[in-house]
Protein backbone atom coordinates (compact mmCIF):
# COMPACT_ATOMS: atom_id res chain seq x y z
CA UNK A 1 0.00 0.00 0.00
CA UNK A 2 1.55 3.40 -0.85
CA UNK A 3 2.07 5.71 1.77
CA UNK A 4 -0.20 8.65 2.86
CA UNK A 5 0.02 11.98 1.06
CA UNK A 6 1.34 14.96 2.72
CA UNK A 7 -0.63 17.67 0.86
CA UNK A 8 -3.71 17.62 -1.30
CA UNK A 9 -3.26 20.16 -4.80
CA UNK A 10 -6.59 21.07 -5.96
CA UNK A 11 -7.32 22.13 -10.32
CA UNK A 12 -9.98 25.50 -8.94
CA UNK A 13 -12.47 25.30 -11.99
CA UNK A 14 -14.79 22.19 -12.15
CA UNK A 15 -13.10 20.63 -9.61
CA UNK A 16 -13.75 22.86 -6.92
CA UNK A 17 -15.72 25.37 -8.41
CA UNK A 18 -18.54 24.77 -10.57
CA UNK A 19 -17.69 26.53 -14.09
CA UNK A 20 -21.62 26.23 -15.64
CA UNK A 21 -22.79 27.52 -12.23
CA UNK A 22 -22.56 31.54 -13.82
CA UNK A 23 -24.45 30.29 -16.71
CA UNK A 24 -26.85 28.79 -14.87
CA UNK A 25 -27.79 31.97 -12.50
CA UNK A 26 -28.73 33.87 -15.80
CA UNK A 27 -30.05 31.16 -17.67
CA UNK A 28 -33.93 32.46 -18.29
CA UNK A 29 -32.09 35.23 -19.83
CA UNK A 30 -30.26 33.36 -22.31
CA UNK A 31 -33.40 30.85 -22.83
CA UNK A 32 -33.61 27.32 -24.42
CA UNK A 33 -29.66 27.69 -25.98
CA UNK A 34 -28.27 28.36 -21.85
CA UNK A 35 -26.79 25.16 -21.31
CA UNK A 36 -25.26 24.53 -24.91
CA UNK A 37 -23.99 28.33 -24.13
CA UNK A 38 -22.27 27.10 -21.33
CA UNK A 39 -21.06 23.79 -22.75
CA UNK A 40 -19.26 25.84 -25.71
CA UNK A 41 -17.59 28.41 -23.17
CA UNK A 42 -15.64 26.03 -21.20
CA UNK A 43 -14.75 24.09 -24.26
CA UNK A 44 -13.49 27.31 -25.65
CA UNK A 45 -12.33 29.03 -22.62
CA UNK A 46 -9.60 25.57 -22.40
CA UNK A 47 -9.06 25.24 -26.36
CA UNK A 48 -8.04 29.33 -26.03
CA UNK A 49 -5.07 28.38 -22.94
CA UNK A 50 -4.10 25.17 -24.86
CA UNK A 51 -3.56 27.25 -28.12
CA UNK A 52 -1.68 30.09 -26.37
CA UNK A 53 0.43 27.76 -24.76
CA UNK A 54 1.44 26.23 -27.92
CA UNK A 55 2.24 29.62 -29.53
CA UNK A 56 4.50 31.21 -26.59
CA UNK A 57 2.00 33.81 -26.43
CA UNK A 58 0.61 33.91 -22.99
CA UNK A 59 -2.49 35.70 -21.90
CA UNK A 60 -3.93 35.55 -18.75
CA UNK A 61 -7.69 33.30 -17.69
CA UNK A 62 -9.67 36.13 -17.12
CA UNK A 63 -8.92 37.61 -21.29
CA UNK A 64 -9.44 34.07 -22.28
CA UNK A 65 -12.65 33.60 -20.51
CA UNK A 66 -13.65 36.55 -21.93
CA UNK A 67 -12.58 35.87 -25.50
CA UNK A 68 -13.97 32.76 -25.32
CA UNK A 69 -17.55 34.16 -24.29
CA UNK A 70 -17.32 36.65 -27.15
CA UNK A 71 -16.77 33.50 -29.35
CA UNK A 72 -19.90 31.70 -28.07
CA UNK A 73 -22.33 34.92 -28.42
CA UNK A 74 -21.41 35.44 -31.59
CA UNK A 75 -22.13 32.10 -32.08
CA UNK A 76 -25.18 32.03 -30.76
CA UNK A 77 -26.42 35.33 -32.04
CA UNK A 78 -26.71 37.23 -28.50
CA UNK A 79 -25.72 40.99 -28.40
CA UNK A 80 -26.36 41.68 -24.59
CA UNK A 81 -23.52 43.77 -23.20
CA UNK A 82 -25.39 43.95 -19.81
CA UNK A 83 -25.98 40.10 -19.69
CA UNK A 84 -21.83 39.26 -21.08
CA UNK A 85 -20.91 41.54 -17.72
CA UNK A 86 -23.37 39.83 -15.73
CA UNK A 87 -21.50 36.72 -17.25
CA UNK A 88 -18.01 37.38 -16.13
CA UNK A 89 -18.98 38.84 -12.94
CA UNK A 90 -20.74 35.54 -12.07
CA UNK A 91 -17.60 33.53 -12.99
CA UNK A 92 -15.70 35.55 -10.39
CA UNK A 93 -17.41 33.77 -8.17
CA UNK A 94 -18.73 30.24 -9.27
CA UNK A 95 -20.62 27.90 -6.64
CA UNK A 96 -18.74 25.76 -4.87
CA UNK A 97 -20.02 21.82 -5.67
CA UNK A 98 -21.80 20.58 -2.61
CA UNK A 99 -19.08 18.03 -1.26
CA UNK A 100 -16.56 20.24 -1.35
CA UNK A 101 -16.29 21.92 2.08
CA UNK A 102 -16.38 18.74 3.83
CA UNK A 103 -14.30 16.81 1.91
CA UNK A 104 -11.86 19.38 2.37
CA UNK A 105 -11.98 19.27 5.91
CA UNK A 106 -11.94 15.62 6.67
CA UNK A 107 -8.50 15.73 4.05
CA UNK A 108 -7.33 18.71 6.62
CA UNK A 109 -8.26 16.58 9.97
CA UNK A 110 -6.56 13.93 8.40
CA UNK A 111 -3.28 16.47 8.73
CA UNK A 112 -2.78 17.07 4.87
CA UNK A 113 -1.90 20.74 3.35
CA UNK A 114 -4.80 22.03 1.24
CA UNK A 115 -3.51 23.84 -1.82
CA UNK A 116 -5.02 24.92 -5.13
CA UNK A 117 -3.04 25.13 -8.29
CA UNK A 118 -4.77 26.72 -11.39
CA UNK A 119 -5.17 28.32 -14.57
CA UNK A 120 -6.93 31.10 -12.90
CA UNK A 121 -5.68 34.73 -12.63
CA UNK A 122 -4.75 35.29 -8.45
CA UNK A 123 -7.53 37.99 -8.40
CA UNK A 124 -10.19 35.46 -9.61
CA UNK A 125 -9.23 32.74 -7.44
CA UNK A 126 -9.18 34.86 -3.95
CA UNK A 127 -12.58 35.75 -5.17
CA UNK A 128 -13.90 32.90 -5.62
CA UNK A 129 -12.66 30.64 -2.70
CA UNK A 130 -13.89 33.65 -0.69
CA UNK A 131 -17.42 33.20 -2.27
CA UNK A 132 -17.53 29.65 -1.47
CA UNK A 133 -16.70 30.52 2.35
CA UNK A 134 -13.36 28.76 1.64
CA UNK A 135 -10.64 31.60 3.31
CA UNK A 136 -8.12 30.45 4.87
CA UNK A 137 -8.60 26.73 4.13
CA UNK A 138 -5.73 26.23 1.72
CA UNK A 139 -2.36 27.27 2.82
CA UNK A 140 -1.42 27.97 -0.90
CA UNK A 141 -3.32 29.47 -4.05
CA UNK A 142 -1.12 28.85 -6.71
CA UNK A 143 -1.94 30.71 -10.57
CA UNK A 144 -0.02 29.84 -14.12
CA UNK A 145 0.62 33.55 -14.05
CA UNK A 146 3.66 32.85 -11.30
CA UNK A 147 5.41 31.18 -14.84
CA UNK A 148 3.42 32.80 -17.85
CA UNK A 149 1.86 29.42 -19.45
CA UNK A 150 -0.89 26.72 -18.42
CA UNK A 151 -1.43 23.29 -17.47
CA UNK A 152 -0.52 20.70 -18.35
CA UNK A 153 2.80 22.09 -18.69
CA UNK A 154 5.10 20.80 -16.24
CA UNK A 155 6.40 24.06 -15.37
CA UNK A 156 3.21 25.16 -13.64
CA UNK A 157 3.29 22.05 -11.59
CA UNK A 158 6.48 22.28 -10.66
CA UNK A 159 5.28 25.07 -8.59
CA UNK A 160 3.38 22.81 -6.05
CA UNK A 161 6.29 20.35 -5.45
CA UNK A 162 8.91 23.98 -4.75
CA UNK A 163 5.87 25.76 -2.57
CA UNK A 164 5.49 23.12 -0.74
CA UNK A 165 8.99 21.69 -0.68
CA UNK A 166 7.63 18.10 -1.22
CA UNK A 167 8.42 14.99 -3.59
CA UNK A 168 6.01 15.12 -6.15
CA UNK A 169 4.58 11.21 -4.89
CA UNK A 170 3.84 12.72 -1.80
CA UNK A 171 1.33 15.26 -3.11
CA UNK A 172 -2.13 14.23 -3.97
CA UNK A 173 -3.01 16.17 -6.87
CA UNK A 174 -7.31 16.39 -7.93
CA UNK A 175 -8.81 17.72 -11.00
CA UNK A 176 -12.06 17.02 -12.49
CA UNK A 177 -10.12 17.07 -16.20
CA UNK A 178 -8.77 14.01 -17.21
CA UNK A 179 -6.00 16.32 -19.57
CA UNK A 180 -4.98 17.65 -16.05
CA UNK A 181 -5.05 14.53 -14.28
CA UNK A 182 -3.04 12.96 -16.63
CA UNK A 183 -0.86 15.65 -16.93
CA UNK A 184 0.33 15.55 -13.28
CA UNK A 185 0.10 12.04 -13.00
CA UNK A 186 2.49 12.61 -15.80
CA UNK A 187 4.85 15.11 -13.22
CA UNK A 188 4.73 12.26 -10.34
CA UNK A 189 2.00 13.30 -8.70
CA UNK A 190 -0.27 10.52 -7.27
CA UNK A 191 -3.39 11.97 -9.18
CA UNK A 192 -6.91 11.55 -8.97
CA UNK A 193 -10.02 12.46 -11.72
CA UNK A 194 -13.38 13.31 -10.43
CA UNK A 195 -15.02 12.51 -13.25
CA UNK A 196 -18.35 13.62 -11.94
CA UNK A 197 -19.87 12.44 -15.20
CA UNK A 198 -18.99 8.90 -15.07
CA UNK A 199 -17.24 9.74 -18.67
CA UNK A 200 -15.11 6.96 -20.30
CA UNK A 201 -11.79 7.09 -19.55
CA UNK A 202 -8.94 9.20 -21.54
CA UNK A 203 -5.17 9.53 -21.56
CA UNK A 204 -4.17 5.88 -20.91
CA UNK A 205 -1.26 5.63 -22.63
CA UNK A 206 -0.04 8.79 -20.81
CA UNK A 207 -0.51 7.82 -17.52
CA UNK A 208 -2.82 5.13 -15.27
CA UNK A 209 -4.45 7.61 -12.99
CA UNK A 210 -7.77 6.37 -10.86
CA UNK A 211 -11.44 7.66 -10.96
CA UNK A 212 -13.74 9.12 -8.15
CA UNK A 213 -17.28 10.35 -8.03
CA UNK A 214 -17.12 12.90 -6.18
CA UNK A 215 -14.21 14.77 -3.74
CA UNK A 216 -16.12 12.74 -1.10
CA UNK A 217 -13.88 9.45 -1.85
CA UNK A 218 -11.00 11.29 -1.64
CA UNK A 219 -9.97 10.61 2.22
CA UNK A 220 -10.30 6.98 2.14
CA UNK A 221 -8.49 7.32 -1.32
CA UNK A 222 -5.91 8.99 -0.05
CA UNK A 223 -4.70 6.72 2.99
């Protein structure tokens, strides 16, 4: 049996946070299209960081997000400035998913660190763990902006392992996408996917990395 983890890394957005939740609070708004709306933003809001990465031309999660909502508007033929503010303002500060403040304290009572390690820009993330009534829970909030390119490069890892001066198999490292799971399994992390969706399994030949339901399995998971 492998030893217990040290520290527990946390991915912020659909993993912690629930990225359809701003969507969803002005869905009757957007009407029947809302959830494909919301579908097409994340897809794009990723696709937009993977393609910058790739180019060496970094811009930071909140101007993607953004960019990415533009894209999906257009798409869908909605010209609402008031409703694409009310948009980003709600992704500031995303729900939390309902397991998630217990789960994170049983992993603390257990004696693990709590850190987060994201694409997210430093402002977005202190607002929303501080919507979610999550201050002061993690004793790190990392962002890709400390090294100016996102996950799954191994340089924004890296930055869990040196801020918390740990071996990378003593970190538990969660994310609810399997790219980013894989990716860190990838870095030696002992990673886990919530793959909330019970969605077929991806990545294989990059790395083996288990499944959970939910951030509630992740104590016993964890040793």
């Amino acid at each position: 049996m492998e030893r217990p983890v040290k520290a527990c890394v946390f991915d912020a957005y659909g993993t912690l946070f629930d990225v359809h939740a701003a969507v969803r609070a002005h869905a009757p708004r957007i009407g029947v299209a809302a959830e494909a709306v919301s579908a097409l933003w994340r897809t794009k809001q990723l696709e937009y960081t993977w393609v910058r990465s790739l180019m060496g031309r970094h811009a930071d999660f909140a101007q993607l997000t953004g960019e990415a909502l533009d894209h999906v508007m257009a798409r869908h033929g909605i010209a609402d400035p008031d409703l694409r503010a009310d948009l980003m303002a709600a992704y500031r500060r995303l729900a939390a998913y309902p397991e998630v403040a217990a789960s994170l304290a049983a992993l603390a009572n257990g004696g693990r660190r709590l850190a987060i390690l994201s694409n997210g820009t430093p402002a977005w993330l202190a607002d929303a763990v501080a919507a979610a009534g999550l201050a002061g829970r993690f004793a790190a909030v990392w962002s890709v902006e400390a090294v100016g390119i996102y996950k799954p490069d191994v340089r924004v890892y890296r930055l869990a392992t040196d801020g918390l001066g740990l071996d990378a198999r003593d970190i538990g490292f969660v994310s609810s996408n399997p790219w980013d799971a894989a990716g860190a399994a990838n870095f030696g992390f002992r990673a886990v996917w919530v793959n909330r969706s019970g969605l077929p399994g991806e990545y294989a030949s990059v790395a083996a990395v288990p499944e959970v339901a939910s951030l509630a399995d992740l104590p016993m998971h964890f040793g």
